[in-house]
Every structure is written in C-alpha cells, then in structure tokens.
N, C-alpha and C. Protein backbone atom coordinates (compact mmCIF):
# COMPACT_ATOMS: atom_id res chain seq x y z
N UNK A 1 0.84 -1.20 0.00
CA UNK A 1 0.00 0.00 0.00
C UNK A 1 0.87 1.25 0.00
N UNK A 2 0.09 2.61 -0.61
CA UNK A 2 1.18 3.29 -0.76
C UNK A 2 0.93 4.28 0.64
N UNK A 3 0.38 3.70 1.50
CA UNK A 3 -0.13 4.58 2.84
C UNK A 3 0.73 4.04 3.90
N UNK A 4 1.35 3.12 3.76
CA UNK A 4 1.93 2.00 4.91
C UNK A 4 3.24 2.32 5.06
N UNK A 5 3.79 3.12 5.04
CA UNK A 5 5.18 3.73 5.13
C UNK A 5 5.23 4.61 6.39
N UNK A 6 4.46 4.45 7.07
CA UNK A 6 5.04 5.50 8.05
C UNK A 6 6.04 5.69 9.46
N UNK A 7 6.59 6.72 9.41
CA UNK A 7 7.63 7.25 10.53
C UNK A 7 7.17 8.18 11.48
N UNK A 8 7.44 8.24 12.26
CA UNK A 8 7.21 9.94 12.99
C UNK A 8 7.31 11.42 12.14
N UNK A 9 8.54 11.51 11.41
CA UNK A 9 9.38 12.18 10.94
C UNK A 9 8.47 12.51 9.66
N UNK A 10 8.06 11.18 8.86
CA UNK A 10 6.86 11.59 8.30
C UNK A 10 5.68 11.99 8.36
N UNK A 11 5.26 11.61 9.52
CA UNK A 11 4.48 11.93 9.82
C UNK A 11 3.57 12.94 10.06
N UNK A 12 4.59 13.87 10.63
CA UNK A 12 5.31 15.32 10.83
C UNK A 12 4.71 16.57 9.46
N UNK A 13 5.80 15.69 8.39
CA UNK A 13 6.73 16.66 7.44
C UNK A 13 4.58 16.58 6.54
N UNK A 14 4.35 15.63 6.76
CA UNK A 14 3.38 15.32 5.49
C UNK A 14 1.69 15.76 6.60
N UNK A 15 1.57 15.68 7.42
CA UNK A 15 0.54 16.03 8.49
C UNK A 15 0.68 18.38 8.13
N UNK A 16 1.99 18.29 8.13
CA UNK A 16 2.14 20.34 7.69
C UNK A 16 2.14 20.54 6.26
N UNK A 17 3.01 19.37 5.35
CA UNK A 17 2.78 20.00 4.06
C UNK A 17 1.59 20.02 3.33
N UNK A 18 0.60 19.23 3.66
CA UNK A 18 -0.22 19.30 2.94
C UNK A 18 -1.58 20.12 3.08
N UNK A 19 -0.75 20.97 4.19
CA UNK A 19 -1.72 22.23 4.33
C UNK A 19 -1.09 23.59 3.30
N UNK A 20 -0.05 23.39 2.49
CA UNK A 20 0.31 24.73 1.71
C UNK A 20 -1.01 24.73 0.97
N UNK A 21 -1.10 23.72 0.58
CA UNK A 21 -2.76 23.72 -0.58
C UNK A 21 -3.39 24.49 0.06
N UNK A 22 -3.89 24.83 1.19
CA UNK A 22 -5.51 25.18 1.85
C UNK A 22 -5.36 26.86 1.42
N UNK A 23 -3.56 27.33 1.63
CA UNK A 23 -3.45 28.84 1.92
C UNK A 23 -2.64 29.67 1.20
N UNK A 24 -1.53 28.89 0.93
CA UNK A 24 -0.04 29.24 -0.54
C UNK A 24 -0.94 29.50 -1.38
N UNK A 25 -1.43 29.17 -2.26
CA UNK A 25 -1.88 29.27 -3.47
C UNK A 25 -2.68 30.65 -3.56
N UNK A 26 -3.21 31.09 -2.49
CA UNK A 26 -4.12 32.23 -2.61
C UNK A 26 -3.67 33.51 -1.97
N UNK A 27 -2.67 33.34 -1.19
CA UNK A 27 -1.88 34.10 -0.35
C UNK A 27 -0.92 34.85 -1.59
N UNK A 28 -0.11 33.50 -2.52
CA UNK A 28 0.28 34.43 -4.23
C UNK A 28 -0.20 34.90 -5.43
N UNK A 29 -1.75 34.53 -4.82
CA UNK A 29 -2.54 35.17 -5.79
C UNK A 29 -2.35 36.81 -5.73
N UNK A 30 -2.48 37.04 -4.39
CA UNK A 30 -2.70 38.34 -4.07
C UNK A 30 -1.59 38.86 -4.12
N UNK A 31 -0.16 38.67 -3.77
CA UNK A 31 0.98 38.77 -4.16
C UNK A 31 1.31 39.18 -5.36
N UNK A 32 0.66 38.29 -6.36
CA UNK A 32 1.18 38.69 -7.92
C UNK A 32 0.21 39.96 -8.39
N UNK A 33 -1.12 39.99 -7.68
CA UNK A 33 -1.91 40.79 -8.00
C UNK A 33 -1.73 42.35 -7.57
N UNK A 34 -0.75 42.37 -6.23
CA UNK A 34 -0.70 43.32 -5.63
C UNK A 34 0.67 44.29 -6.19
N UNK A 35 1.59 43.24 -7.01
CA UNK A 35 3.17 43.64 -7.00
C UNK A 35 3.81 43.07 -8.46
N UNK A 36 2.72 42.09 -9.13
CA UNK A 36 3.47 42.06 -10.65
C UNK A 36 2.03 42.34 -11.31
N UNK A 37 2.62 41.85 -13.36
CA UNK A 37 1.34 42.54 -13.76
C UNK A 37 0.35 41.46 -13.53
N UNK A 38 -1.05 42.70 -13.58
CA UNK A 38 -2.21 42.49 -13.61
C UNK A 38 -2.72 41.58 -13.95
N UNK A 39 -2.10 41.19 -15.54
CA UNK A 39 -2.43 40.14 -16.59
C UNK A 39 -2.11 38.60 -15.67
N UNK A 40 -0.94 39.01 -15.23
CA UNK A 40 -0.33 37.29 -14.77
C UNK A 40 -1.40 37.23 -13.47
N UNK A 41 -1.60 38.48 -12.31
CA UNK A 41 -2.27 37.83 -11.52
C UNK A 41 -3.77 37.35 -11.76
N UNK A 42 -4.31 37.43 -13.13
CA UNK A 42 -5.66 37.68 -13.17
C UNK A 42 -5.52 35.55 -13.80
N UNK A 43 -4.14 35.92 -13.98
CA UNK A 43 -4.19 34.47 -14.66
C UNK A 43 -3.97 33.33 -13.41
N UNK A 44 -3.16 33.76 -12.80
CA UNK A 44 -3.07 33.10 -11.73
C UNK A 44 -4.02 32.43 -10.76
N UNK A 45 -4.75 33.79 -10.63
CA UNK A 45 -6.24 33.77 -9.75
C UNK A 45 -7.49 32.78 -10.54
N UNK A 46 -7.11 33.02 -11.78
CA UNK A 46 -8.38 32.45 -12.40
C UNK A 46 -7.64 30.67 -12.62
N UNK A 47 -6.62 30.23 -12.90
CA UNK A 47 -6.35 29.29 -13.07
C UNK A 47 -6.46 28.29 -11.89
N UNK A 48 -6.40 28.90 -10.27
CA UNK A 48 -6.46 28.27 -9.12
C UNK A 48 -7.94 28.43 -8.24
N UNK A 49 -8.55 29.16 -8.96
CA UNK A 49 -9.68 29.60 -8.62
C UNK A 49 -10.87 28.79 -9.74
N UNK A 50 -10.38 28.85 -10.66
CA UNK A 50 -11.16 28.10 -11.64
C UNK A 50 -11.01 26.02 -11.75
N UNK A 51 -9.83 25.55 -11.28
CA UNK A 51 -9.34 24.50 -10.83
C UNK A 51 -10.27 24.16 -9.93
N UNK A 52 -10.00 25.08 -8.61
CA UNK A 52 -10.98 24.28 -7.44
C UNK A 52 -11.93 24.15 -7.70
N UNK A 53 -12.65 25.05 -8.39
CA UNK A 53 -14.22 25.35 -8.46
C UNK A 53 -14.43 24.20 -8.93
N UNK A 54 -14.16 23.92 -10.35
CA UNK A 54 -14.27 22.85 -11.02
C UNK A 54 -14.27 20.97 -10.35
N UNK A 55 -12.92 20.89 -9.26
CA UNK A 55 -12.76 19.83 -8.46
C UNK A 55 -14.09 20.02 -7.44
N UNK A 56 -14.64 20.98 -7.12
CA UNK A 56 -15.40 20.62 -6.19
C UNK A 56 -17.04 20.39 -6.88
N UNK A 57 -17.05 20.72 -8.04
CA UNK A 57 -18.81 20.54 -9.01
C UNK A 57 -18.25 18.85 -9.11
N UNK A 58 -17.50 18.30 -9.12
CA UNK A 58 -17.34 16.75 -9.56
C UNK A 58 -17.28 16.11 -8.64
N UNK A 59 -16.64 16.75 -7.40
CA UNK A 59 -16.65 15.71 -5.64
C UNK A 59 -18.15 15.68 -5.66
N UNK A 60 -18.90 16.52 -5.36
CA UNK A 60 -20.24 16.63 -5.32
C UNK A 60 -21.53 15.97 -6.04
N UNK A 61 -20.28 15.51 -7.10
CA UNK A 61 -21.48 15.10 -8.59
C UNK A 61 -21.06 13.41 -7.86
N UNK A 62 -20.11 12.90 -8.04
CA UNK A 62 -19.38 11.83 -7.41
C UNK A 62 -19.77 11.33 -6.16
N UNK A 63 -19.56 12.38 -5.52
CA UNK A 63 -19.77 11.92 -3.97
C UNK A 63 -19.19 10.39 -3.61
N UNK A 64 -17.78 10.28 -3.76
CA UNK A 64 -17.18 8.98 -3.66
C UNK A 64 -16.94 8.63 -2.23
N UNK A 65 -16.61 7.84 -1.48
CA UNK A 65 -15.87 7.46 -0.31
C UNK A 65 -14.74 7.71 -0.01
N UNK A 66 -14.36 8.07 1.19
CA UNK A 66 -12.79 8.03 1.05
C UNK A 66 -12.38 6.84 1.56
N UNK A 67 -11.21 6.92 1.68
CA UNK A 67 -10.52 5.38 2.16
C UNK A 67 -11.15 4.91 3.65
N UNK A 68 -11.67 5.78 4.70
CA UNK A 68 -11.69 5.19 6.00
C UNK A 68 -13.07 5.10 5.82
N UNK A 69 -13.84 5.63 5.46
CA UNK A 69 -15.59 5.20 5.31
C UNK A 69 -15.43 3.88 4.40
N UNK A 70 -14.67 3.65 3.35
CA UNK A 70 -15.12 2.22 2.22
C UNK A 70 -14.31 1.66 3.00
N UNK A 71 -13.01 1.46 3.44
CA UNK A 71 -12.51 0.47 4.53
C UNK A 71 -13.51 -0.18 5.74
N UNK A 72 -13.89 0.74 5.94
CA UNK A 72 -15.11 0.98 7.35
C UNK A 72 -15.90 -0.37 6.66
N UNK A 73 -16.32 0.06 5.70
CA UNK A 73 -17.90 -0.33 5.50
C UNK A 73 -17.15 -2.13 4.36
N UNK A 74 -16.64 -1.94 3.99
CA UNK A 74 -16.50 -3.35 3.13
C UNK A 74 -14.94 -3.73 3.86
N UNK A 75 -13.97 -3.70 3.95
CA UNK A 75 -12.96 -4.24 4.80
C UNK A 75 -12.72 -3.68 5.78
N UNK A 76 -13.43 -4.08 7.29
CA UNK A 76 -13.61 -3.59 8.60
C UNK A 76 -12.21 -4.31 8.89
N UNK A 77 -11.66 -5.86 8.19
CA UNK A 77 -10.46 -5.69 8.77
C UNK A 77 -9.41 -4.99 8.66
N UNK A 78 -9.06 -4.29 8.26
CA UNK A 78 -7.93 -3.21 7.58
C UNK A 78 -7.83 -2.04 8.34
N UNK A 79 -6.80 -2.14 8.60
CA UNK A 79 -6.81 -0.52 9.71
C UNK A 79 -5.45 0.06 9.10
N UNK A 80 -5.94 1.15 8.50
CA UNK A 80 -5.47 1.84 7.58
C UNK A 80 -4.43 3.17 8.91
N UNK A 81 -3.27 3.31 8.58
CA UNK A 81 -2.71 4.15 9.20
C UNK A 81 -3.31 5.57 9.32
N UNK A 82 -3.36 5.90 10.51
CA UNK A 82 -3.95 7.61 10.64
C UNK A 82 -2.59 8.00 11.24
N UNK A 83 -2.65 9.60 11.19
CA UNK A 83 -1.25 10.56 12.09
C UNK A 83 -2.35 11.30 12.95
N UNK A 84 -2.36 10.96 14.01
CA UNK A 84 -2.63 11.90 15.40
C UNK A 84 -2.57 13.58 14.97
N UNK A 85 -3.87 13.94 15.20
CA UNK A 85 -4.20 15.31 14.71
C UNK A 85 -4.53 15.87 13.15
N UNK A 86 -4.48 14.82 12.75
CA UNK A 86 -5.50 15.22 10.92
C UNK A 86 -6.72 14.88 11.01
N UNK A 87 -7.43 15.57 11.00
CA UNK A 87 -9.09 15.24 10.75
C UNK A 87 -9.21 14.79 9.66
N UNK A 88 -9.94 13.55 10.09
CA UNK A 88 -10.19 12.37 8.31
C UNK A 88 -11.39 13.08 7.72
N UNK A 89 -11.70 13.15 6.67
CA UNK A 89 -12.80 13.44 5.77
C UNK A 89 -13.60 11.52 5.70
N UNK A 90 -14.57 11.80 5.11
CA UNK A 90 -15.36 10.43 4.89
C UNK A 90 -16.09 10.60 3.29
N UNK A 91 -16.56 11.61 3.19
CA UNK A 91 -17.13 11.69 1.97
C UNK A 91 -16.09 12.49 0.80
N UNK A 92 -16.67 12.97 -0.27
CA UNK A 92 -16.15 13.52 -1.83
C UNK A 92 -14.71 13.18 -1.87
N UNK A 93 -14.40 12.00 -2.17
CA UNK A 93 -12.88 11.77 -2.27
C UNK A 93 -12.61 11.94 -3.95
N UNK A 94 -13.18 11.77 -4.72
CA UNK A 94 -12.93 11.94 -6.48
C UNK A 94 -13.31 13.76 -6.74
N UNK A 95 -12.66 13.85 -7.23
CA UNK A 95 -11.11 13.93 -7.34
C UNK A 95 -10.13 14.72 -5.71
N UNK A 96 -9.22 14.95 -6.05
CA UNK A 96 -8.34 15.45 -4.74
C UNK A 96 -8.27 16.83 -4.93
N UNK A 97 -8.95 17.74 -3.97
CA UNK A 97 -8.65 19.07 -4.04
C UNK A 97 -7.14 19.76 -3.41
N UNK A 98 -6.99 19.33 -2.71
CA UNK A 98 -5.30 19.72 -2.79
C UNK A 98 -4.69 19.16 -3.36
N UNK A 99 -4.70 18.02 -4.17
CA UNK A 99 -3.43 17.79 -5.41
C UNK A 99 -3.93 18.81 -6.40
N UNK A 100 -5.15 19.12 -6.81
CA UNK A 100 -5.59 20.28 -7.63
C UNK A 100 -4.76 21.32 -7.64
N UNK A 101 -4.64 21.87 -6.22
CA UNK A 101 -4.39 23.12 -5.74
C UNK A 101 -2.78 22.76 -6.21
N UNK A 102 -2.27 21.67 -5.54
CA UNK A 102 -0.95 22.04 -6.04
C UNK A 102 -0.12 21.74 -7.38
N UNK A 103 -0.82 21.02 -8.19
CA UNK A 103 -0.21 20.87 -9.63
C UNK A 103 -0.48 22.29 -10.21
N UNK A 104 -1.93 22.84 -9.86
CA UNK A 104 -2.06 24.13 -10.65
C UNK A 104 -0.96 25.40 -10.28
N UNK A 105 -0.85 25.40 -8.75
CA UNK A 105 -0.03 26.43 -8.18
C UNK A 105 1.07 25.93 -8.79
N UNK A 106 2.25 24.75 -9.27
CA UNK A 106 3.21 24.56 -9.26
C UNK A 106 2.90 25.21 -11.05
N UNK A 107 2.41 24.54 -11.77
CA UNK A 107 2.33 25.06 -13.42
C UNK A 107 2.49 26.73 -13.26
N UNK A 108 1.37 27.18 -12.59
CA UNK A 108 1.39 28.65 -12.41
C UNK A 108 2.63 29.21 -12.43
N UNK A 109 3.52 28.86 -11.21
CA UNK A 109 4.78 29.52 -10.84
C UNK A 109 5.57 29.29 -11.75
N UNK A 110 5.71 27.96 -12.49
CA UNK A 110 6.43 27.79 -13.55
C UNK A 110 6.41 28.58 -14.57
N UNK A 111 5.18 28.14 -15.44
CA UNK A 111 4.97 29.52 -16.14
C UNK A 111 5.57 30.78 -15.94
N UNK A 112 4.90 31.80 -14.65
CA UNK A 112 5.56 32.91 -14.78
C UNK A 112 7.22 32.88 -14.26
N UNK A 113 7.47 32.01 -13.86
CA UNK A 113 9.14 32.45 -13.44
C UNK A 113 9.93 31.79 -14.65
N UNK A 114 9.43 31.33 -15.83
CA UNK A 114 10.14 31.32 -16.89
C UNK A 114 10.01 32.14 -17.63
N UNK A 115 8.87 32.90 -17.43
CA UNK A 115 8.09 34.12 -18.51
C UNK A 115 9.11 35.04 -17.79
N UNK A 116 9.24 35.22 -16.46
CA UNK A 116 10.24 36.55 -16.17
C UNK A 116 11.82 36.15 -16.75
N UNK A 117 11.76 34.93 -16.34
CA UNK A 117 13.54 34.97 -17.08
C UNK A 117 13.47 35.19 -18.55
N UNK A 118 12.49 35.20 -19.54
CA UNK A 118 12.67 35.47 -20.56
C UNK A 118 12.95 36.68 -21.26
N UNK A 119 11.60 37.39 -20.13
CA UNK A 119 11.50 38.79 -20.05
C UNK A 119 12.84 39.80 -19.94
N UNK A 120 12.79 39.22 -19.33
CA UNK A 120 14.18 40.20 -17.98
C UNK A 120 15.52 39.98 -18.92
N UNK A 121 15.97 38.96 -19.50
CA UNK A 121 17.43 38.49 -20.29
C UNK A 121 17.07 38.32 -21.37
N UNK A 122 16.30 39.20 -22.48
CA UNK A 122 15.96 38.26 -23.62
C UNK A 122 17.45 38.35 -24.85
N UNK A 123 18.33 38.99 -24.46
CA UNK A 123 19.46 39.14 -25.25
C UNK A 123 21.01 38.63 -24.99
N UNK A 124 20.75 37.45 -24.16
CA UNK A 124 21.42 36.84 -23.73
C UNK A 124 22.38 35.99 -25.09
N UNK A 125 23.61 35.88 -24.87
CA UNK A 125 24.26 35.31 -26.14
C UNK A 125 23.70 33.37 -25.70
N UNK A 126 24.36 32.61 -26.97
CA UNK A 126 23.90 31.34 -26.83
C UNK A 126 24.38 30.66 -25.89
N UNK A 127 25.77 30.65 -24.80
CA UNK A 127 26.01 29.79 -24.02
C UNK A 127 24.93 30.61 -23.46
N UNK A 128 24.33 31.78 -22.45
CA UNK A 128 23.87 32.12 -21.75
C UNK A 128 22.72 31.83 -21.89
N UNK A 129 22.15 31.31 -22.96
CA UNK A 129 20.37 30.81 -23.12
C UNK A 129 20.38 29.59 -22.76
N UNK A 130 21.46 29.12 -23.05
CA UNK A 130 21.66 27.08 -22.12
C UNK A 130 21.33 27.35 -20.62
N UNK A 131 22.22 28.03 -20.41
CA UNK A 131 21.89 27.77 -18.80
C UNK A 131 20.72 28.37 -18.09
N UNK A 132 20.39 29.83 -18.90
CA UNK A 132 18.94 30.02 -18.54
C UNK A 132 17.71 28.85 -18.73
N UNK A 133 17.95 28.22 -19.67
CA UNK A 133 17.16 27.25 -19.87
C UNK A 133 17.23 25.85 -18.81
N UNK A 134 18.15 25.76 -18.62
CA UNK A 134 18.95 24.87 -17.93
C UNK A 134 18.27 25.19 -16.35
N UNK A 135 18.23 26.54 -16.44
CA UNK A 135 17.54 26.83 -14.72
C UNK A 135 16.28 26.86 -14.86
N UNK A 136 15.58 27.02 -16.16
CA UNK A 136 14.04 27.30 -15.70
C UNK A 136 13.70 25.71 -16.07
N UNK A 137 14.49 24.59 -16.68
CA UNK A 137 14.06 23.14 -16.10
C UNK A 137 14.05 22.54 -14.96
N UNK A 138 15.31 23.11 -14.40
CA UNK A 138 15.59 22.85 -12.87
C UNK A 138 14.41 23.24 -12.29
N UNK A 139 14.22 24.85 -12.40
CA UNK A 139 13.13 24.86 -11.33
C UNK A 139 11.80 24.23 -11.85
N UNK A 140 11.42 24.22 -13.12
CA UNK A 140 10.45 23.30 -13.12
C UNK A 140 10.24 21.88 -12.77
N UNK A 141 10.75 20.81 -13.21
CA UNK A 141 11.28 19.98 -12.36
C UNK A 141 10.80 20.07 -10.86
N UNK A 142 11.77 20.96 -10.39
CA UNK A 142 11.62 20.74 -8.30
C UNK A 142 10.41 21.01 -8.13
N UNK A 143 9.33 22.27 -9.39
CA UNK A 143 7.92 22.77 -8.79
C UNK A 143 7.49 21.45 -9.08
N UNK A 144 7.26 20.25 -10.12
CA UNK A 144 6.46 19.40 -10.04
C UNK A 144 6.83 18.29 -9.15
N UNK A 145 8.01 18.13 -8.72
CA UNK A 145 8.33 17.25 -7.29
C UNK A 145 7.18 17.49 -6.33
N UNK A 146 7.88 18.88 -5.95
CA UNK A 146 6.84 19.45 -4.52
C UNK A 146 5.50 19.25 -4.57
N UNK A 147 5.09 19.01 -5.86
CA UNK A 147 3.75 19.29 -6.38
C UNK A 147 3.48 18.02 -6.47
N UNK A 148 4.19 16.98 -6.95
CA UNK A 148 3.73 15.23 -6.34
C UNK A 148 3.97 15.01 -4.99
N UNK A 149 4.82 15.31 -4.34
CA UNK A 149 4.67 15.01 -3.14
C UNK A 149 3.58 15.55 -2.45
N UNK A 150 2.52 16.86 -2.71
CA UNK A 150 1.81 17.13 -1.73
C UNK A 150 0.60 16.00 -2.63
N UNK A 151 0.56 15.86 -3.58
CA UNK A 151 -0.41 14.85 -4.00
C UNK A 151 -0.24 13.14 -3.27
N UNK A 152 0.94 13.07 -3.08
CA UNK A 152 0.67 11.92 -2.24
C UNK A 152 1.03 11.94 -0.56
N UNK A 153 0.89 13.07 -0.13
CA UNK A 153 0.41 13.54 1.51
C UNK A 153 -0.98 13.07 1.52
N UNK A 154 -1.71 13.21 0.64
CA UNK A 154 -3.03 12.88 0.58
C UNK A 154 -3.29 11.31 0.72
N UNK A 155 -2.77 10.81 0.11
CA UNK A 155 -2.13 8.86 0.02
C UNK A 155 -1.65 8.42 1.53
N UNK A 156 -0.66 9.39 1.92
CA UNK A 156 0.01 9.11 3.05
C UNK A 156 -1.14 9.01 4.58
N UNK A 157 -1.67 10.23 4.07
CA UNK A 157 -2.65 10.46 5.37
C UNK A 157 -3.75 9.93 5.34
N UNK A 158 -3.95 9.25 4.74
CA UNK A 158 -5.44 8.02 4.51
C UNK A 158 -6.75 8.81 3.72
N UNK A 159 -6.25 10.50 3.22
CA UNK A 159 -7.59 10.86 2.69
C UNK A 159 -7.99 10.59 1.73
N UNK A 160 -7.28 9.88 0.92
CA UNK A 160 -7.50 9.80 -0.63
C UNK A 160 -6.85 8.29 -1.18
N UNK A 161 -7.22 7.82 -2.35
CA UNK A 161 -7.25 6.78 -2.91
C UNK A 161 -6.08 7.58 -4.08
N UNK A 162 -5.05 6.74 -4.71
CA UNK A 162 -4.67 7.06 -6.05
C UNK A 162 -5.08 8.00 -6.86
N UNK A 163 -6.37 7.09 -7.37
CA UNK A 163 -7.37 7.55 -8.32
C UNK A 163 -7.52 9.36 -8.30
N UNK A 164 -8.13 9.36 -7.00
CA UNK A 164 -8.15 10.76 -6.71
C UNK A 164 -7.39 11.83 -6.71
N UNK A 165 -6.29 11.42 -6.68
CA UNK A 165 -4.86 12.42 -6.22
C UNK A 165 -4.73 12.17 -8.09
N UNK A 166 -4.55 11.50 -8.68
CA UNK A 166 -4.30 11.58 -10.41
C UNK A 166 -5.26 12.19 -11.41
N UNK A 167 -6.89 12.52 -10.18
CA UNK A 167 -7.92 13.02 -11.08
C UNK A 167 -7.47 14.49 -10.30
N UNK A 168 -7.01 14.68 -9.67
CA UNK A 168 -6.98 16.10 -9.15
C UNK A 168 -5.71 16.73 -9.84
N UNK A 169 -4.68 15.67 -10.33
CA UNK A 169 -3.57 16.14 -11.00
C UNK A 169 -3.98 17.14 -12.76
N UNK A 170 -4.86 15.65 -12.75
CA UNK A 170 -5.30 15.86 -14.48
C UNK A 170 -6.04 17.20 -14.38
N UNK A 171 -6.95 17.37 -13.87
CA UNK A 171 -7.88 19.14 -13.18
C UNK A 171 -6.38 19.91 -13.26
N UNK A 172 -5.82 20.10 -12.20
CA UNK A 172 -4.77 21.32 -11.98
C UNK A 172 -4.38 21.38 -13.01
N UNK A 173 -3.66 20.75 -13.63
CA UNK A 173 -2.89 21.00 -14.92
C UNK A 173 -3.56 20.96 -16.29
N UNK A 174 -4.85 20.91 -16.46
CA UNK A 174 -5.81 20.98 -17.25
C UNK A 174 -6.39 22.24 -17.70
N UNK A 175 -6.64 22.88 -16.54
CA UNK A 175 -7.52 23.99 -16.21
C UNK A 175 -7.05 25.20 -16.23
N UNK A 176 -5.46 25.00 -15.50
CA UNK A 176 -4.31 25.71 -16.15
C UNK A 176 -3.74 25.74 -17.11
N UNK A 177 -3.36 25.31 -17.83
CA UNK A 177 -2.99 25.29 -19.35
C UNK A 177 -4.20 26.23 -20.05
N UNK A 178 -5.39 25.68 -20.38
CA UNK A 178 -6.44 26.31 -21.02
C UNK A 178 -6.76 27.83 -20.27
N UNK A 179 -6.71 28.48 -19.28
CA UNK A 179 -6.50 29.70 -18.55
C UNK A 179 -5.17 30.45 -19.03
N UNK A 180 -4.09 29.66 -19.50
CA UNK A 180 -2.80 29.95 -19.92
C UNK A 180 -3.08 30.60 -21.39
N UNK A 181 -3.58 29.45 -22.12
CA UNK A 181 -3.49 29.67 -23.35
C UNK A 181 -5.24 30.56 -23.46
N UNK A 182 -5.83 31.25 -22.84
CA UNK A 182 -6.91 32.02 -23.06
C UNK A 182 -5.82 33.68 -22.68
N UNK A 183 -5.21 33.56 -21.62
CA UNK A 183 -4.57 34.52 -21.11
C UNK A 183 -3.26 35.29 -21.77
N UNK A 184 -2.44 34.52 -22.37
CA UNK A 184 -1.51 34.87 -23.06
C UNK A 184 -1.63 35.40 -24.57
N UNK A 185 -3.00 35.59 -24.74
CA UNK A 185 -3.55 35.86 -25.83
C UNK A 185 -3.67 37.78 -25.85
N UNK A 186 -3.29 38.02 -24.54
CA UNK A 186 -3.60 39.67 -24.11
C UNK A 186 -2.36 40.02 -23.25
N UNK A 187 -0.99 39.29 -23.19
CA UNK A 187 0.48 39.67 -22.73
C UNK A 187 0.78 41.11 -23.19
N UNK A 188 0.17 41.34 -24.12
CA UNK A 188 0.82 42.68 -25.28
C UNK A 188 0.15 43.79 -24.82
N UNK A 189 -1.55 43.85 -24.42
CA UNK A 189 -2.18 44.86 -23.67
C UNK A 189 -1.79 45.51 -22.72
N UNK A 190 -2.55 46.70 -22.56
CA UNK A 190 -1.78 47.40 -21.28
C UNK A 190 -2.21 46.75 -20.43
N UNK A 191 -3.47 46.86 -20.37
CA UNK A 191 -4.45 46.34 -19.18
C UNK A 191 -3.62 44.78 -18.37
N UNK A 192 -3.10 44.28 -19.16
CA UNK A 192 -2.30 43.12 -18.78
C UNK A 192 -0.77 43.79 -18.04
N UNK A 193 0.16 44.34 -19.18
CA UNK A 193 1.41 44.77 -18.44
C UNK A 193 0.83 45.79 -16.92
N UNK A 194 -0.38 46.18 -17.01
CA UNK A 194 -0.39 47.27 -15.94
C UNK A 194 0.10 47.12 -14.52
N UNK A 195 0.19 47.24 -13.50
CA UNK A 195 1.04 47.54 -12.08
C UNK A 195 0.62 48.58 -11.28
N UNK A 196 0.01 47.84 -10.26
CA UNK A 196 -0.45 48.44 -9.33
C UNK A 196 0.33 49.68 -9.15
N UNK A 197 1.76 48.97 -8.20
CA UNK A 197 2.60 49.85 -7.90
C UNK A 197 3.94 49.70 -8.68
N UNK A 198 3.67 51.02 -9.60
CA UNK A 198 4.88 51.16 -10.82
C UNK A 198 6.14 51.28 -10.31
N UNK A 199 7.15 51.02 -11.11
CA UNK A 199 8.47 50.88 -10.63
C UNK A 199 8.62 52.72 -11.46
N UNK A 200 9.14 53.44 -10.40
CA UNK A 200 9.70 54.86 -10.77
C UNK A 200 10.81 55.31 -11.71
C-alpha cells in the first residue's frame, strides 16, 4: 500500500505540508496581484480559482468514499494508518482538491518564473540561453516534485485513494494550461502589463 510507510518524521513533514494547498496558493494570488502585472495575476487567480471550483462541481457530482468510510464499510479488517491530529474526511474523495491546488499552483509559478527569465534576459548570447534554460528546467522539475509530493500527503494520510490524487492532478494541470493559453492571448495589452505599484 502506498499509505503503509510511516515514521514519525513523516508523519510530521506530510501532516504540515499538505496544508500549503488550503493557503499558498491564494496568499500568491494576491501577491502577484498586488506587486506584478495584472495580466499574470488575473491568470493566476483564475487558473487556481477556476481549478478548485471545477474539483469541487465533480466531488459533489461523485460523492465517492474516502478510504476510511469504504474500509469501514466493506474491509472492517484493515486498519489503515492515521497521524494523530488530521481530521479524516469520509465523503467527496474523487477527485483530490489539494493535489488540484498544487499541480495548478506549481504550473502557475512555472509559467511565470520562466516568462520573467525570458523577459528580464531576452538578449542573452547562446552559451547564456543554455543555462537560462537549464535553470528554468531545474526549477520546473523541483515545482512538479513538490507538487507530487503534496499529491501523495493525501495517500500518506489516509484521505484519498490514487485515483483521486491523479484526477486532481489531471484538473490542476488541465484547467491551467487552457486559462494559460486564453490569457496569453492579451500579454501585449496594457491592461495586462499594468502595475499596481509602478516601478519609478
């Protein structure tokens, strides 16, 4: 099972991380909205805002079990690991709203922190476009690590089944992309470059 691994230490690390979902994601909404352009935060907001919405019209439509109610109810023998101090959910387990939250937040950041290195160096000679490139894989890369691992905090902590955490993947990164490619269609507008607070 992929729930049966546990340590203290994990216990720990995966009982806190998988609360960035509930509050990160909206905390840089307002961030990008307050201090870069307009355009990216409107994209931002709508891509993580439009994600959840979406994961939660299908928990609802679904209304699946989670692991400790269908354990409960068809294998009463199975005692599925809990961590002391997570409140279990029982109902809407299809799809996973925090793997949602964090594949979309991780695409998001990707996106724009390759859009700024592009921005910012676009006259860089050719060794210097390797390694720019070279860093905005790196960091992409580590954003979709972080971004599987909080999808399987969800696995770890008994709230979710597979299934769920891979239907919440397919949403985040779904919902974002198509918000991407609606949004980047108006990069060139003012209304997009605009800024709250202009640089002098």
């Amino acid at each position: 099972m992929l729930c049966d691994r546990h340590t203290p230490a994990r216990d720990i690390f995966y009982k806190y991380y998988t609360q960035v979902a509930e509050w990160i994601p909206y905390v840089l909404c307002v961030l990008i909205l307050l201090f870069c352009r307009i355009g990216d935060g409107v994209f931002a907001t709508s891509a993580l805002v439009l994600s959840g919405l979406f994961t939660q019209i299908i928990k609802h439509i679904c209304n699946t079990l989670r692991p400790v109610t269908y354990f409960d109810l068809f294998m009463p023998d199975v005692q599925l690991p809990l961590v002391e101090g997570v409140k279990m959910n029982y109902w809407y387990s299809f799809p996973s709203g925090h793997t949602t939250s964090f594949f979309s937040l991780a695409l998001v950041a990707s996106v724009l922190i390759t859009n700024y290195l592009t921005d910012h160096r676009p006259d860089l000679p050719h060794s210097g476009l390797k390694a720019q490139r070279f860093f905005s894989a790196a960091i992409q890369m580590l954003l979709f690590i972080l971004a599987a691992l909080g999808g399987y905090s969800r696995i770890y902590l008994s709230q979710h089944f597979a299934r769920d955490v891979f239907g919440g993947m397919i949403i985040g990164i779904g919902i974002t992309i198509v918000c991407y490619v609606v949004f980047i269609q108006y990069k060139d507008r003012k209304w997009y470059n605009f800024r709250l607070f202009q640089k002098k």
